[in-house]
N, C-alpha and C. Protein backbone atom coordinates (compact mmCIF):
# COMPACT_ATOMS: atom_id res chain seq x y z
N UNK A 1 -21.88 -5.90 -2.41
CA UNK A 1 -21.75 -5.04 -3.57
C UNK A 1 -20.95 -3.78 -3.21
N UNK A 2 -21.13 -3.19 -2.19
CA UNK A 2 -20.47 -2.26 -1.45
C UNK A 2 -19.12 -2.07 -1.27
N UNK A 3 -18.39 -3.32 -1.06
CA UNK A 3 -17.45 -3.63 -1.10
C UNK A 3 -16.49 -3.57 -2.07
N UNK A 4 -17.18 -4.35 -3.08
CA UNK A 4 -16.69 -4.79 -4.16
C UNK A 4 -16.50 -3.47 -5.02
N UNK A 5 -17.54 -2.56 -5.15
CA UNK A 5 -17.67 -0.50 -5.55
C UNK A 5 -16.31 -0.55 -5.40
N UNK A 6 -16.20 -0.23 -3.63
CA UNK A 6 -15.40 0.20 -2.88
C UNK A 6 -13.86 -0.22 -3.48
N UNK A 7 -13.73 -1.53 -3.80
CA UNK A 7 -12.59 -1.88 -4.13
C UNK A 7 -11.96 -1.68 -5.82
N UNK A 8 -12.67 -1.25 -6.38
CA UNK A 8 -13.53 -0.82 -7.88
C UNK A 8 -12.23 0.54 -8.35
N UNK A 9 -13.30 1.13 -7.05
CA UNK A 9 -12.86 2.34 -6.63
C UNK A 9 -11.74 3.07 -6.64
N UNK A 10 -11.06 2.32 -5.59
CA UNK A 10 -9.88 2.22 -5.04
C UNK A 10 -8.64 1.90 -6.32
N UNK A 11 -9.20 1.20 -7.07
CA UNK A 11 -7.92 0.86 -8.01
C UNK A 11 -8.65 1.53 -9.27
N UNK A 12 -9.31 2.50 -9.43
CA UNK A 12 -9.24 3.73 -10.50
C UNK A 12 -10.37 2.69 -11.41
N UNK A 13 -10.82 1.68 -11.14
CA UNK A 13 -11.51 1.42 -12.29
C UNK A 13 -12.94 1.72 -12.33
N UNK A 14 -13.35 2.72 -11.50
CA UNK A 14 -14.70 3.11 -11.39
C UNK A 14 -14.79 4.47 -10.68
N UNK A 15 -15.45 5.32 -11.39
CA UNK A 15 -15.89 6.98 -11.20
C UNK A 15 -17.36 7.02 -10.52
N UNK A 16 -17.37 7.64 -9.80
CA UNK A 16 -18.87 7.74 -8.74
C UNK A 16 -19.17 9.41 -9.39
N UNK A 17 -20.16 9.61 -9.55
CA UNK A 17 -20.85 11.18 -9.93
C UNK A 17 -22.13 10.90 -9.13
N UNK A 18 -22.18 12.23 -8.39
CA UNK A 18 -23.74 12.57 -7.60
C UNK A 18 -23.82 13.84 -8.06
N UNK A 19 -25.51 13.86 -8.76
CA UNK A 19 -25.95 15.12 -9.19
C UNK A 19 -27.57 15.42 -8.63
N UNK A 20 -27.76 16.62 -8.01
CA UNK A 20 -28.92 17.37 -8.11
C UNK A 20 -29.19 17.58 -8.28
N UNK A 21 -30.36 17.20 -9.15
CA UNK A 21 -31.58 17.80 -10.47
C UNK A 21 -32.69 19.13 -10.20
N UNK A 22 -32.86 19.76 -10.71
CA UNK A 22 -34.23 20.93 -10.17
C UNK A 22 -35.10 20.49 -9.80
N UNK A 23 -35.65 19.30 -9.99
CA UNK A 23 -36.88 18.80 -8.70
C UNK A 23 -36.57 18.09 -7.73
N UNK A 24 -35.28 18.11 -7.04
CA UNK A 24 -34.49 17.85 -5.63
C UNK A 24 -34.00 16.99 -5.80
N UNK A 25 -34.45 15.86 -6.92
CA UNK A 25 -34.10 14.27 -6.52
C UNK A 25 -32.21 14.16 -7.01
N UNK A 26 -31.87 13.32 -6.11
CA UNK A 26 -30.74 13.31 -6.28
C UNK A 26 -30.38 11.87 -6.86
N UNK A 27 -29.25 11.50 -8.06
CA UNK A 27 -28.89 11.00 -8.53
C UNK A 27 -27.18 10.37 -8.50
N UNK A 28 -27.15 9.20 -8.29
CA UNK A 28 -26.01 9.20 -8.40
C UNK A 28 -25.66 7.92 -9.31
N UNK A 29 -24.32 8.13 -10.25
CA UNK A 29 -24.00 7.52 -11.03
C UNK A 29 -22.55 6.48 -11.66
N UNK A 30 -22.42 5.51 -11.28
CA UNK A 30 -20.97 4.82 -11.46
C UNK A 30 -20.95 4.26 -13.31
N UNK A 31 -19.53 4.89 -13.27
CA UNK A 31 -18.95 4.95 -14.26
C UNK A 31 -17.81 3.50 -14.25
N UNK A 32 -17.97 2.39 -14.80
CA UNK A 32 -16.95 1.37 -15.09
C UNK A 32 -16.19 1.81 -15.86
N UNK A 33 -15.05 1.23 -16.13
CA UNK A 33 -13.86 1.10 -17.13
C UNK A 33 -12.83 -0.23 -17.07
N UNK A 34 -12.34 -0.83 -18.09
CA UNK A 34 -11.96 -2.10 -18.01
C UNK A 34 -10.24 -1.71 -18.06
N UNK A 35 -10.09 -0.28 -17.82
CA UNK A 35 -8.35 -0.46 -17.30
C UNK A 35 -8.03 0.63 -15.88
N UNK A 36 -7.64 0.57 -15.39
CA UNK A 36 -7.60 0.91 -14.03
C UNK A 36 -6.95 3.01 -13.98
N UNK A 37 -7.13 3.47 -13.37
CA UNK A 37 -6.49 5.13 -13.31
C UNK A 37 -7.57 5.76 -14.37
N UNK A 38 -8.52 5.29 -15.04
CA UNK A 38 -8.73 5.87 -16.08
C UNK A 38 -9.46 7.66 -15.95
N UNK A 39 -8.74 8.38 -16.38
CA UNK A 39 -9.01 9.78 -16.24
C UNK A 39 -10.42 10.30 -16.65
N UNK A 40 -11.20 11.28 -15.83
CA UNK A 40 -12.81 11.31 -15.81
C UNK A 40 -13.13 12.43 -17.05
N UNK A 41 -13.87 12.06 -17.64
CA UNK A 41 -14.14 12.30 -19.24
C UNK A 41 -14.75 13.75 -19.07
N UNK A 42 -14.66 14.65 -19.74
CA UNK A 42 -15.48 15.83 -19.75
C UNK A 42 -16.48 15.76 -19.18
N UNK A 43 -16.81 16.78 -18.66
CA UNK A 43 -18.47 16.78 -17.16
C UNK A 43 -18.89 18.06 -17.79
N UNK A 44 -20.42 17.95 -17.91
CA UNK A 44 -21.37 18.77 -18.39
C UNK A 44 -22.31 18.65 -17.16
N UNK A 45 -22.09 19.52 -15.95
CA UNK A 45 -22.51 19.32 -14.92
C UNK A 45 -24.10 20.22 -15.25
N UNK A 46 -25.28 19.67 -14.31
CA UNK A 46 -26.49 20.22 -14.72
C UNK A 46 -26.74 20.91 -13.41
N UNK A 47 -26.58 20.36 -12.42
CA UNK A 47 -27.10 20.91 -10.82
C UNK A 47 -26.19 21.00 -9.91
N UNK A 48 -26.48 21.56 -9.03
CA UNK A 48 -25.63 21.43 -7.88
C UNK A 48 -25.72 19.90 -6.56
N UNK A 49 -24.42 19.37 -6.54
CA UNK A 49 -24.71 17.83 -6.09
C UNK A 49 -24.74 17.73 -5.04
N UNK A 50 -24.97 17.14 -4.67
CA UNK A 50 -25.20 16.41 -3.01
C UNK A 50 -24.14 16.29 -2.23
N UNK A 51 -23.94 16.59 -0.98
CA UNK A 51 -23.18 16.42 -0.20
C UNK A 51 -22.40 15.45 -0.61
N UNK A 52 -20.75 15.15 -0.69
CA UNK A 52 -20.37 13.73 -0.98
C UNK A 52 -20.07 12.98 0.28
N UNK A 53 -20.13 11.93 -0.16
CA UNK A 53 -20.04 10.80 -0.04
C UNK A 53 -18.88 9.99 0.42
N UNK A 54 -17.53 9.93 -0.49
CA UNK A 54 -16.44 8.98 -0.73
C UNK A 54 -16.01 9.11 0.54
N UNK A 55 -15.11 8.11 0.77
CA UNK A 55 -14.66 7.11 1.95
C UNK A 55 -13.04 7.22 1.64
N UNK A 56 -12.33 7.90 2.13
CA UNK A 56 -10.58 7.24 2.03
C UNK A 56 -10.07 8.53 1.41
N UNK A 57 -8.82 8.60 0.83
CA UNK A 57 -8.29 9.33 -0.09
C UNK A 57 -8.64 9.83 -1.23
N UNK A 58 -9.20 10.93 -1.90
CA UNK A 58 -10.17 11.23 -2.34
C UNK A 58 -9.44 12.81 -3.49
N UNK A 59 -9.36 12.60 -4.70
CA UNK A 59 -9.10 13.76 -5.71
C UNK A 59 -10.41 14.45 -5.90
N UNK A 60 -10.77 15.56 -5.47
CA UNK A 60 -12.00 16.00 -6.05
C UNK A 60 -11.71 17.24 -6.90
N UNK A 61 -13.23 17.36 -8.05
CA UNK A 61 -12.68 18.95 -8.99
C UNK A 61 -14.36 19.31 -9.30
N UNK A 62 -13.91 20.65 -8.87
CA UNK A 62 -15.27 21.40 -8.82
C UNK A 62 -15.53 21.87 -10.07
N UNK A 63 -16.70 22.14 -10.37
CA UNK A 63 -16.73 22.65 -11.86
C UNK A 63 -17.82 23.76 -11.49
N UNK A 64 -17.87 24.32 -13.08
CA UNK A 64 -19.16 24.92 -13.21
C UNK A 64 -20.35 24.94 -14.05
N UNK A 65 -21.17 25.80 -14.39
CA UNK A 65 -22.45 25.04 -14.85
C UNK A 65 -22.27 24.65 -16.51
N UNK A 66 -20.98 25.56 -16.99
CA UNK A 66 -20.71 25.52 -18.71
C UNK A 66 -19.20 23.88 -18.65
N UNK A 67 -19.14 23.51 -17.60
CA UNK A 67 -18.18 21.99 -16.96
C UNK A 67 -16.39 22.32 -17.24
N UNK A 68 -16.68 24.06 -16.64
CA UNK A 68 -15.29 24.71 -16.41
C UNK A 68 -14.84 24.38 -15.42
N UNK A 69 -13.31 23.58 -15.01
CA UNK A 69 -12.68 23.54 -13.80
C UNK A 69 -12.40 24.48 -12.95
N UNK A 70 -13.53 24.66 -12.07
CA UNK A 70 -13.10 25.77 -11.12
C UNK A 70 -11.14 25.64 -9.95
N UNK A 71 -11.78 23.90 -9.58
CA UNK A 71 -10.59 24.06 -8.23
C UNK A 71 -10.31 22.00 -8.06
N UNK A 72 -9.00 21.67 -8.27
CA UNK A 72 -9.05 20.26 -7.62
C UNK A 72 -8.46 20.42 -6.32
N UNK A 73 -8.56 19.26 -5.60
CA UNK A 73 -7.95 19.27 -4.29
C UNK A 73 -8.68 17.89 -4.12
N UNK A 74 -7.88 17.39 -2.76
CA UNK A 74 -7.62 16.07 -2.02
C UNK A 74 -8.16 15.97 -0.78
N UNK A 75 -8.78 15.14 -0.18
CA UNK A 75 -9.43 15.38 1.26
C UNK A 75 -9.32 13.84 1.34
N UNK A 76 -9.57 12.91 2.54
CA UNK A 76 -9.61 12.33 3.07
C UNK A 76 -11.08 12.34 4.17
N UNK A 77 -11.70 13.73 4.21
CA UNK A 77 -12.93 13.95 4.61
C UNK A 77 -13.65 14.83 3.50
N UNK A 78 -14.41 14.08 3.01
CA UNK A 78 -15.00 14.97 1.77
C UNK A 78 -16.11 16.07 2.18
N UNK A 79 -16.91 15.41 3.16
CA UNK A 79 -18.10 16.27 3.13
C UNK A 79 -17.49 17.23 3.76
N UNK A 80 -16.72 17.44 4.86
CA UNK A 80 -16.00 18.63 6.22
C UNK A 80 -15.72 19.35 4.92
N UNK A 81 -14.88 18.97 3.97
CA UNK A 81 -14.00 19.40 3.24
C UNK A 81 -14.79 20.67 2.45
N UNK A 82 -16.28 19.88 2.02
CA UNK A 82 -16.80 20.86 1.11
C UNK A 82 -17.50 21.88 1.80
N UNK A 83 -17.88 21.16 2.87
CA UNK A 83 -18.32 22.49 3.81
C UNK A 83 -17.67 23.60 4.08
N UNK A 84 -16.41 23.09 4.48
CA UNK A 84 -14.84 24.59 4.72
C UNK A 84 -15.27 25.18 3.32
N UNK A 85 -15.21 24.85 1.96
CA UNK A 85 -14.98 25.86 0.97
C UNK A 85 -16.51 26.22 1.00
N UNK A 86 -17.47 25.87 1.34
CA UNK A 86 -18.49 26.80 1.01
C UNK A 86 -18.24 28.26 1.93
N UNK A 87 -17.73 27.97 3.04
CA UNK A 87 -17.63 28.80 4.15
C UNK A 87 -16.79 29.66 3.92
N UNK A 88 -15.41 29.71 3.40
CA UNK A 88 -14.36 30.24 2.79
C UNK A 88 -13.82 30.70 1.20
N UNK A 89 -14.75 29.74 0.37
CA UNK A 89 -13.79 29.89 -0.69
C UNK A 89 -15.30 30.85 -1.33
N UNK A 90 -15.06 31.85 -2.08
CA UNK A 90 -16.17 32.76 -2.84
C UNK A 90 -15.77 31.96 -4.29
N UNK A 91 -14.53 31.35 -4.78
CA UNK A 91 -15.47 30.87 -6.11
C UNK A 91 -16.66 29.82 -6.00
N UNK A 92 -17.09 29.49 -4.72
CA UNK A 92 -18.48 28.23 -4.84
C UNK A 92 -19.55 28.65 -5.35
N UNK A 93 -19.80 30.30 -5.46
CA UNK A 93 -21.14 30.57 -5.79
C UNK A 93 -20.88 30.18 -7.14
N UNK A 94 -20.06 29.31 -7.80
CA UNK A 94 -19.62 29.63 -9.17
C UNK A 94 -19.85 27.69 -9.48
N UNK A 95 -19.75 27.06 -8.73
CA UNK A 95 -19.91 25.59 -8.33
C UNK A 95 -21.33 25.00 -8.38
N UNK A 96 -21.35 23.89 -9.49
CA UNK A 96 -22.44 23.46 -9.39
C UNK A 96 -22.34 21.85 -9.41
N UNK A 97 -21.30 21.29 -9.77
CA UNK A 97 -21.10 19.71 -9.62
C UNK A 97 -19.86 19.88 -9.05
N UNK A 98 -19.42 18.36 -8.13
CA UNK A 98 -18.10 17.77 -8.37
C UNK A 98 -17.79 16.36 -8.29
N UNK A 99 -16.87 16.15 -8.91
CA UNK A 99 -16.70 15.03 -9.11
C UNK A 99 -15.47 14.41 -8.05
N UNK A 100 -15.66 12.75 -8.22
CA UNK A 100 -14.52 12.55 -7.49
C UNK A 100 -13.32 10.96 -8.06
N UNK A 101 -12.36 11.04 -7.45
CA UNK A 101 -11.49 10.13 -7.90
C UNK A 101 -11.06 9.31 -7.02
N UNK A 102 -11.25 8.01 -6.63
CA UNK A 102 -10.92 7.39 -5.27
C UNK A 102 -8.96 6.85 -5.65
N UNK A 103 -7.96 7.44 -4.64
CA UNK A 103 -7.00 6.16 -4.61
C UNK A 103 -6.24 5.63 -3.34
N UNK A 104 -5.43 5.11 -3.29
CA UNK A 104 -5.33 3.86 -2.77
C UNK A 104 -4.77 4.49 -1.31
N UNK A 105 -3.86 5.57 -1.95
CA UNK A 105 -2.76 5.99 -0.58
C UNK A 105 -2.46 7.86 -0.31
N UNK A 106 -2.39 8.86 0.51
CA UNK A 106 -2.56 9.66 0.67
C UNK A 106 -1.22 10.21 -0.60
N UNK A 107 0.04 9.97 -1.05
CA UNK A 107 0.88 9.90 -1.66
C UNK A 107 0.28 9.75 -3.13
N UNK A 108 -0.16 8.82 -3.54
CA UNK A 108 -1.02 8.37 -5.23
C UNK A 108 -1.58 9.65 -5.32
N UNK A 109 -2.65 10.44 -4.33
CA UNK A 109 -3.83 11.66 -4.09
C UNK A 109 -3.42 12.56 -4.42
N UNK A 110 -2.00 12.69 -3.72
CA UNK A 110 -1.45 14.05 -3.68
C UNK A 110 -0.93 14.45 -5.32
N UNK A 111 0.00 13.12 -5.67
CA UNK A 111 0.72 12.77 -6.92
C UNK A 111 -0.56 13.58 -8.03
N UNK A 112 -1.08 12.53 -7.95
CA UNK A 112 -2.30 13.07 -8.68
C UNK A 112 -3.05 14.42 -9.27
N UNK A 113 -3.16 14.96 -7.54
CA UNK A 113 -3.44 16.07 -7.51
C UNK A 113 -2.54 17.20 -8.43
N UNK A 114 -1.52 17.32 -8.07
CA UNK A 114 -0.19 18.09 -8.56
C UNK A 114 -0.33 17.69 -10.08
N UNK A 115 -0.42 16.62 -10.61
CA UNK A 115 -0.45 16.67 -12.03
C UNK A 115 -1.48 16.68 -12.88
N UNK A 116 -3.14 17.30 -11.98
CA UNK A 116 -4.30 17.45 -12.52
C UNK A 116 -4.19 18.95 -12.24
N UNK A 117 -3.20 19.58 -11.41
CA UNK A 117 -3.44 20.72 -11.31
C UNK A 117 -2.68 21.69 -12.37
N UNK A 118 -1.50 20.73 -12.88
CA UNK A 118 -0.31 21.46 -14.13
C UNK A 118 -1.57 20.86 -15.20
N UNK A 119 -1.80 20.02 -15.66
CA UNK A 119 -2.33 19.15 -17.09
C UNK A 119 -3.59 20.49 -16.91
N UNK A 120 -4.75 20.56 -16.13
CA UNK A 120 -6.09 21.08 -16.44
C UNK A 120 -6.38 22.38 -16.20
N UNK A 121 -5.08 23.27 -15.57
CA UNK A 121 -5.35 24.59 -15.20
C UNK A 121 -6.51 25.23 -14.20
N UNK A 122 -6.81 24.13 -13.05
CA UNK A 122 -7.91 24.69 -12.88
C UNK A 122 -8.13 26.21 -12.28
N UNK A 123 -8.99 27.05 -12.69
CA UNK A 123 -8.90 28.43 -12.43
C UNK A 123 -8.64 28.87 -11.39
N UNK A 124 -9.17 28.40 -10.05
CA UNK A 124 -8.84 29.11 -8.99
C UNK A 124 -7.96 28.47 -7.46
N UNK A 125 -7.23 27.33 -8.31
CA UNK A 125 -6.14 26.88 -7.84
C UNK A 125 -4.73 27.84 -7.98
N UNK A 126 -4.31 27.93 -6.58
CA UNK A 126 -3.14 28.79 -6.82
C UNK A 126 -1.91 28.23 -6.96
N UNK A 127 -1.88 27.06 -5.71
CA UNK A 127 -0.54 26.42 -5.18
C UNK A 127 -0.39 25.26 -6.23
N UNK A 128 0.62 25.14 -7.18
CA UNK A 128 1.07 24.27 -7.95
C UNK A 128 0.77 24.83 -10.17
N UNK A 129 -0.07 25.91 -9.81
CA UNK A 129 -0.45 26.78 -11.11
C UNK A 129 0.29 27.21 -11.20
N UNK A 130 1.68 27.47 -12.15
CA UNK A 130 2.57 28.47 -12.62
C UNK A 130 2.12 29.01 -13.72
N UNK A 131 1.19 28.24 -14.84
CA UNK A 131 0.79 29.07 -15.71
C UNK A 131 0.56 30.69 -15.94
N UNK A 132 1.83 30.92 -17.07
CA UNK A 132 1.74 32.56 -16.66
C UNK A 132 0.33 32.73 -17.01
N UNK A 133 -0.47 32.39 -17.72
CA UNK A 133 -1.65 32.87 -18.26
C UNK A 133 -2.66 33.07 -17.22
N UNK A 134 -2.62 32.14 -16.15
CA UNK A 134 -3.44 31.33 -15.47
C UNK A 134 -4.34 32.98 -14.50
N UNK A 135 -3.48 33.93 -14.26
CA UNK A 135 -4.11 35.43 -14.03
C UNK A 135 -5.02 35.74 -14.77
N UNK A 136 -4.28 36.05 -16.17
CA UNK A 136 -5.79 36.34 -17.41
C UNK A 136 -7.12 35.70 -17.13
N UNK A 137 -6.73 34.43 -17.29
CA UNK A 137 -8.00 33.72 -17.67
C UNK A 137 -8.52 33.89 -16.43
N UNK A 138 -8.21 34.04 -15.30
CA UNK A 138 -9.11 34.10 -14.14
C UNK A 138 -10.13 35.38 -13.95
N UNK A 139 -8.93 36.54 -14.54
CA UNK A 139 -10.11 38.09 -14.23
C UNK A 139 -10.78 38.16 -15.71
N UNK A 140 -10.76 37.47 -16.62
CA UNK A 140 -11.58 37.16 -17.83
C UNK A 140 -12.93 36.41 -17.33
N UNK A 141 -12.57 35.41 -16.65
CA UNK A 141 -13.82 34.34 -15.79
C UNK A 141 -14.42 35.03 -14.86
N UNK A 142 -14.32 35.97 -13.91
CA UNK A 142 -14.54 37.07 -12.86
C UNK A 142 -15.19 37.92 -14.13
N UNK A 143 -14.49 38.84 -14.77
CA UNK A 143 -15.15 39.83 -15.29
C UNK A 143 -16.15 39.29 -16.07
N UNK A 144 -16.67 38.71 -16.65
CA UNK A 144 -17.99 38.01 -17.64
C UNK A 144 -18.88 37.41 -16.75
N UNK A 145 -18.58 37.38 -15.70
CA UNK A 145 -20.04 37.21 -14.39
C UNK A 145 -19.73 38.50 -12.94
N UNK A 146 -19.03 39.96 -13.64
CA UNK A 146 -19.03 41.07 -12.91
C UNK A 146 -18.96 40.75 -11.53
N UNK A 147 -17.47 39.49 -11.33
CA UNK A 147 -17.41 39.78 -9.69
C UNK A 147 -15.88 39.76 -9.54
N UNK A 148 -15.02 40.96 -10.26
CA UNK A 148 -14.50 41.47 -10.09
C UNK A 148 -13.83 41.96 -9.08
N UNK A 149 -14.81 41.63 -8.27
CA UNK A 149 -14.35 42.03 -6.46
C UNK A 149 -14.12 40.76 -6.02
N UNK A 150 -13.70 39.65 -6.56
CA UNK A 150 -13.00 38.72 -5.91
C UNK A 150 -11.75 38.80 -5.84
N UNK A 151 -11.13 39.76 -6.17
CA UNK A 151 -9.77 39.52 -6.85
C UNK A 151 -9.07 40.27 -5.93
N UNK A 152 -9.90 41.11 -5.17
CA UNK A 152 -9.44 42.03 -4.22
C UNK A 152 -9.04 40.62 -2.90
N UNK A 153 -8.08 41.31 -2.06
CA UNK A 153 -7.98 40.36 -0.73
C UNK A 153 -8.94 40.93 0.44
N UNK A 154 -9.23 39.80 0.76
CA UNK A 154 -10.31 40.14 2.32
C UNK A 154 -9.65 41.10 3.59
N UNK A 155 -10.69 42.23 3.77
CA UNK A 155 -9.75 42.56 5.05
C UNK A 155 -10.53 42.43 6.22
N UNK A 156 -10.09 41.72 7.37
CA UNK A 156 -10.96 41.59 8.78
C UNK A 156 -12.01 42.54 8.99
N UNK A 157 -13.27 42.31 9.58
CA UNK A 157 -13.95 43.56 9.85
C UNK A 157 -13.45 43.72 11.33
């Protein structure tokens, strides 16, 4: 069966979601579709999810708790991956699901990536956002949860 996911997967015809409910238990959920690439439907994320999971080339997009696109990006190691941004990135305190997209070749991922990052705006993606707007809406999203002081750059202690 594993396999067969796996290969599911791989050719876009199946979405994996893992979510963390308030009484710990963790859930996870596959999504079929009977045509292949099919793009992942609005997320009304409830908890914060579980370490992932996925295996291979990997589109992931963070959201938040109202299923606002915080950030997509591509890993090939998912869990390392999410660990670095907890460690680095300050929009995570803002992160409560993510989702993921399996494909075939590091090239398809990237492709992908670049045109989930023009199509969905996600907020705190920089590299590939030209949206002039894409500033506003970010210190609009900062200022209505008063952290305003993200916007500043880090300086070494």
């Amino acid at each position: 069966m594993r396999a067969a996911f796996a290969e599911l997967e791989s050719h876009g015809y199946l979405v994996r979601r893992r979510k963390r409910y308030a009484n710990g238990r963790f859930v996870t959920t596959l999504e079929l579709y009977d045509t292949p690439g099919h793009a992942l439907p609005d997320v009304v994320p409830t908890k914060k999810s579980l370490k992932p999971t996925p295996r291979g080339e990997v589109l992931y997009r963070h959201w938040d708790e109202n299923g606002l696109l915080l950030y997509v990006g591509v890993t090939n190691r998912a869990t390392s991956r999410e660990r670095a941004h907890a460690k680095v990135s300050p929009w995570m305190e803002f992160w409560v699901e993510t989702t993921y997209e399996q494909h075939p070749s590091r090239a398809s991922v990237e492709a992908a990536e670049a045109a989930a990052i023009l199509d969905e705006q996600p907020l705190f993606n920089v590299a590939g956002n030209d949206d002039p707007e894409a500033p506003r809406r970010l210190r609009r999203y900062l200022a209505e949860r008063n952290r305003l002081d993200l916007l500043l750059p880090k300086v070494p202690a």
